[in-house]
N, C-alpha and C. Protein backbone atom coordinates (compact mmCIF):
# COMPACT_ATOMS: atom_id res chain seq x y z
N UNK A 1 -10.44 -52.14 58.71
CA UNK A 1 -9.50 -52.87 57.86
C UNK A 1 -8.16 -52.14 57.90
N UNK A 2 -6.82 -52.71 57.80
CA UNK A 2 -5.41 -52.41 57.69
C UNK A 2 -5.55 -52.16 56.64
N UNK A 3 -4.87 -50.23 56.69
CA UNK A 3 -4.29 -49.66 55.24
C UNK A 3 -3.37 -50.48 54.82
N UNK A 4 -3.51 -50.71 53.78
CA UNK A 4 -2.50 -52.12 52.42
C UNK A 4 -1.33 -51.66 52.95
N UNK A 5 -0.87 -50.00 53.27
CA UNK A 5 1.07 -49.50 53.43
C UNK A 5 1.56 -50.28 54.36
N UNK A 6 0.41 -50.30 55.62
CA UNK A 6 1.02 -50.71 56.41
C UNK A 6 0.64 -52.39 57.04
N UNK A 7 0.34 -53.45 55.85
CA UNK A 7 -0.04 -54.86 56.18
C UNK A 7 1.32 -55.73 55.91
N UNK A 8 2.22 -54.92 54.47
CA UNK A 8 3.22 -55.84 53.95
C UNK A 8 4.44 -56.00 55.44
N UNK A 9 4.59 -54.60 56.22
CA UNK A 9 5.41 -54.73 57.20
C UNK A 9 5.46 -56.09 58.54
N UNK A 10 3.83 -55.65 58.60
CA UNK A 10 2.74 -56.37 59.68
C UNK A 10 3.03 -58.11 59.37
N UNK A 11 3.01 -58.32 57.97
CA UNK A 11 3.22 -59.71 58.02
C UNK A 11 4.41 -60.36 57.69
N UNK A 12 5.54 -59.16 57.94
CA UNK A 12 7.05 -59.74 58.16
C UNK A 12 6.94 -59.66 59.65
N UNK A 13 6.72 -59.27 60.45
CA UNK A 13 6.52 -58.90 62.15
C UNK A 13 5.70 -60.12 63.39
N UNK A 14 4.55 -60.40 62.43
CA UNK A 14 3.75 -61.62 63.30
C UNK A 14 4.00 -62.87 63.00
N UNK A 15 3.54 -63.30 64.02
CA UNK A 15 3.53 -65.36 64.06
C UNK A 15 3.27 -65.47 62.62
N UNK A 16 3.49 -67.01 62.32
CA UNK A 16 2.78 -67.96 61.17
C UNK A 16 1.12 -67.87 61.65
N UNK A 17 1.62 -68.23 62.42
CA UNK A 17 0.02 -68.37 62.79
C UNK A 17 -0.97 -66.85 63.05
N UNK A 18 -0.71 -65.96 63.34
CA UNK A 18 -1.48 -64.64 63.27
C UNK A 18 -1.29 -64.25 61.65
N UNK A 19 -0.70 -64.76 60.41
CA UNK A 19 -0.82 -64.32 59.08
C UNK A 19 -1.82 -65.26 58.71
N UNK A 20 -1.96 -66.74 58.76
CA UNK A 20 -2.70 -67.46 58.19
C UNK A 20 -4.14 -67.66 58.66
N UNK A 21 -4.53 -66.91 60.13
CA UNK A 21 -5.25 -66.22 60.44
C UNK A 21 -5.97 -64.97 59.93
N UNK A 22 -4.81 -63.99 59.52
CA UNK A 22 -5.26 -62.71 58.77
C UNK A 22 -5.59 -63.56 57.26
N UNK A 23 -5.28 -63.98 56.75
CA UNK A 23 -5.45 -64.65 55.15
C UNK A 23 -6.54 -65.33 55.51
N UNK A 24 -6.91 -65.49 56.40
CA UNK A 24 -8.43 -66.61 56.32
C UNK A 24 -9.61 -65.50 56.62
N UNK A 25 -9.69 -64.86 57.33
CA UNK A 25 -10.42 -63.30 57.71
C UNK A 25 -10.75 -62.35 56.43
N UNK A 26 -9.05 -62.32 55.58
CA UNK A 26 -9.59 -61.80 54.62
C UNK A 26 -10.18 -62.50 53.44
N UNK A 27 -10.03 -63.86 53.32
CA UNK A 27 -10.68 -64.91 52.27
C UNK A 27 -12.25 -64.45 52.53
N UNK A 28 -12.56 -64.83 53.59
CA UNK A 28 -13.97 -64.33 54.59
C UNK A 28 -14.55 -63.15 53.84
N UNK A 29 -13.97 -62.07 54.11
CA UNK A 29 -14.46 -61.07 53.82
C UNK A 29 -14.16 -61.08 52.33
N UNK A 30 -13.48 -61.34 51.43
CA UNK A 30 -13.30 -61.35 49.58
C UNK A 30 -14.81 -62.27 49.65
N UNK A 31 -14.83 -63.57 49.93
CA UNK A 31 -16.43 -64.08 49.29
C UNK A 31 -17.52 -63.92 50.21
N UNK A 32 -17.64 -63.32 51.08
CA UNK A 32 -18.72 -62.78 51.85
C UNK A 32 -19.50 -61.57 51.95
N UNK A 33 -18.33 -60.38 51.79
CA UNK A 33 -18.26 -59.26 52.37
C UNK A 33 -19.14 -58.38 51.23
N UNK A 34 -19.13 -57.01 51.47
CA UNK A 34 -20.06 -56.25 50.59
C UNK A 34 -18.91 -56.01 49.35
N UNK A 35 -19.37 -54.77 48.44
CA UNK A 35 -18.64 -55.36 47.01
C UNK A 35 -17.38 -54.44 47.68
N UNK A 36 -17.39 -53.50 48.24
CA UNK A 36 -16.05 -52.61 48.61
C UNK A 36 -15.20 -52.88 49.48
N UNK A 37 -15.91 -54.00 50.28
CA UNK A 37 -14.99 -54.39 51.10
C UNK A 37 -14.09 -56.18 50.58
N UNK A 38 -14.87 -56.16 49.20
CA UNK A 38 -14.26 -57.49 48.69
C UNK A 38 -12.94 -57.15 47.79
N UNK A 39 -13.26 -55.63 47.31
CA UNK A 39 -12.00 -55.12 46.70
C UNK A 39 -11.04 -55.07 47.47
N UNK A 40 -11.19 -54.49 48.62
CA UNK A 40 -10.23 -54.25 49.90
C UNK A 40 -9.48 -55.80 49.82
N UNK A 41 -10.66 -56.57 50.55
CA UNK A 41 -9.55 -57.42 50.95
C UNK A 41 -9.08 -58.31 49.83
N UNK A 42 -8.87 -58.26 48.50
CA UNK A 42 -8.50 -58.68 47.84
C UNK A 42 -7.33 -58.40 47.36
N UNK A 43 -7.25 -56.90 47.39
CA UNK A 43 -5.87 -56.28 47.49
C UNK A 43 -5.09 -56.54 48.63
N UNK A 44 -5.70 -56.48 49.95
CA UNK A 44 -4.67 -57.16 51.33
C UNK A 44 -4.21 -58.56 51.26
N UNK A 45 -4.74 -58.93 50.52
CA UNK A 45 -4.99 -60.83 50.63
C UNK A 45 -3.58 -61.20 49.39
N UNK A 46 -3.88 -60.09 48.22
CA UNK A 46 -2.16 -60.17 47.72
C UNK A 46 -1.32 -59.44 48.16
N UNK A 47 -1.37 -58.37 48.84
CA UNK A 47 -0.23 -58.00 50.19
C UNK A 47 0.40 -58.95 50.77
N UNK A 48 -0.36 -59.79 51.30
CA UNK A 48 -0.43 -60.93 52.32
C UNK A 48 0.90 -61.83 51.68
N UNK A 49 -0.19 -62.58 50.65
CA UNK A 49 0.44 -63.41 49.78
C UNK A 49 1.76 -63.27 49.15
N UNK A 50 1.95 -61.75 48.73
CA UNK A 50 3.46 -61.51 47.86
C UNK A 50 4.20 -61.62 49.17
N UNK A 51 4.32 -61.16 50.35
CA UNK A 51 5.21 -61.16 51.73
C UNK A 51 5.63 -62.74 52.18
N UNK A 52 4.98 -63.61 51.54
CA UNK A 52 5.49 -64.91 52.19
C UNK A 52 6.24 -65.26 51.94
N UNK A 53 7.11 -65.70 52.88
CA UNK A 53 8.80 -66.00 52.79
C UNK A 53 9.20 -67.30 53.03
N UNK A 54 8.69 -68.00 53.77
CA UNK A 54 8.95 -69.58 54.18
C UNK A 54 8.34 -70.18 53.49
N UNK A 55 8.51 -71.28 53.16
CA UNK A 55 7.32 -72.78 52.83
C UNK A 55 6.68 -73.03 53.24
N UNK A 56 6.91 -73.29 54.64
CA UNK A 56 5.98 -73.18 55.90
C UNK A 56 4.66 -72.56 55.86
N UNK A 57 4.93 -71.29 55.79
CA UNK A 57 3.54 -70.52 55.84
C UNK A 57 2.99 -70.12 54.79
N UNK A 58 3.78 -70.56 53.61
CA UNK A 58 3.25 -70.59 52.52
C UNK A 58 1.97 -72.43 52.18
N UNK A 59 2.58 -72.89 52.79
CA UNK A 59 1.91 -74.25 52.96
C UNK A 59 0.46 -74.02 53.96
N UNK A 60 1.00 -73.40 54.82
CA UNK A 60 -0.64 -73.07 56.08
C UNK A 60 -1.34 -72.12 55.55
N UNK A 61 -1.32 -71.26 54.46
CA UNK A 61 -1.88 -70.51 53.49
C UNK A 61 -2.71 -71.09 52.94
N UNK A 62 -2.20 -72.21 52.24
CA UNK A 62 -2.84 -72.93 50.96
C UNK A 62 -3.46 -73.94 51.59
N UNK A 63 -3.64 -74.57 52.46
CA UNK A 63 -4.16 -75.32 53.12
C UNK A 63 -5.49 -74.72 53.78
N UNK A 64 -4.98 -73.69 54.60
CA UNK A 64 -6.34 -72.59 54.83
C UNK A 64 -7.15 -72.44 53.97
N UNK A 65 -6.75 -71.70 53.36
CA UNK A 65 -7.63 -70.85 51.90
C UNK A 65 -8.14 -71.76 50.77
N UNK A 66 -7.44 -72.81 50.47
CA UNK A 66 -7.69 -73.53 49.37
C UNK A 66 -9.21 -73.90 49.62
N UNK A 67 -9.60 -74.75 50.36
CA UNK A 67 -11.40 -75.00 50.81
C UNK A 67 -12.27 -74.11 50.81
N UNK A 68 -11.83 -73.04 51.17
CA UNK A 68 -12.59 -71.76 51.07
C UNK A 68 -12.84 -71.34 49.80
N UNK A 69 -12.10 -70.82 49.25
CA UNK A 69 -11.63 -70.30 47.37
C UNK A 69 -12.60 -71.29 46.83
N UNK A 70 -11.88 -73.00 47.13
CA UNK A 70 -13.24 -73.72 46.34
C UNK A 70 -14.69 -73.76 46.81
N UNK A 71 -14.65 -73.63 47.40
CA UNK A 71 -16.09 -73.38 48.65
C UNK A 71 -17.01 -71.96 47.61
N UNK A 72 -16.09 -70.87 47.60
CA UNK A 72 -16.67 -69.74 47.19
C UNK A 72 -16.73 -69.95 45.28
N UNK A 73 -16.14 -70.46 44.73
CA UNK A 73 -16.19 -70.30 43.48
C UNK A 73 -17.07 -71.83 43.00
N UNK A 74 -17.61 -72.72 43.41
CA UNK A 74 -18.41 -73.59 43.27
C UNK A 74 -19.49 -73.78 43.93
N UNK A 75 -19.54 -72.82 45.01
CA UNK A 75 -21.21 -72.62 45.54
C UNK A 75 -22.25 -71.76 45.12
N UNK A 76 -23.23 -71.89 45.26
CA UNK A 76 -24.17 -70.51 44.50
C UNK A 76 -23.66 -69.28 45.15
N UNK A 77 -24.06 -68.49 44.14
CA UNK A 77 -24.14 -67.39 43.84
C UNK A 77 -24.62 -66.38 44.64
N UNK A 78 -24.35 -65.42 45.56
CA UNK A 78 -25.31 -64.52 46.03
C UNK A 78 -25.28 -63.32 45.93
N UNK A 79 -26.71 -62.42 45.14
CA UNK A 79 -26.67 -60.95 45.05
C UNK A 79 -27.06 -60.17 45.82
């Protein structure tokens, strides 16, 4: 996983498309992943999120993630 210092730079630097990529990877890993790595990417995932600068990719964000988020918070449960 990308240390958080160095993700906010990373996603002024890449495509639209390699961030809304990284934001879907880390959605992935927040409702999938083990419990330490859900903290992780939960903190990268608002890294991610505070860095967005266009509409644009603020729109391919929410479009990504939104199905997922509801996907994870209305499906069962797993311990």
């Amino acid at each position: 996983m990308i240390k958080n210092c160095s993700l906010a730079p990373l996603v002024r630097k890449v495509s639209e498309v390699r961030v809304v990529e990284m934001t879907s990877k880390l959605c992935d890993k927040l409702l999938n992943g083990k419990d330490q790595h859900r903290d992780i990417a939960s903190i990268a995932l608002k890294t991610v999120v505070a860095e967005v600068s266009t509409q644009s990719l603020a729109l391919s964000i929410l479009q990504t993630l939104t199905p997922q988020l509801i996907k994870g918070i209305t499906g069962p449960v797993s311990l």
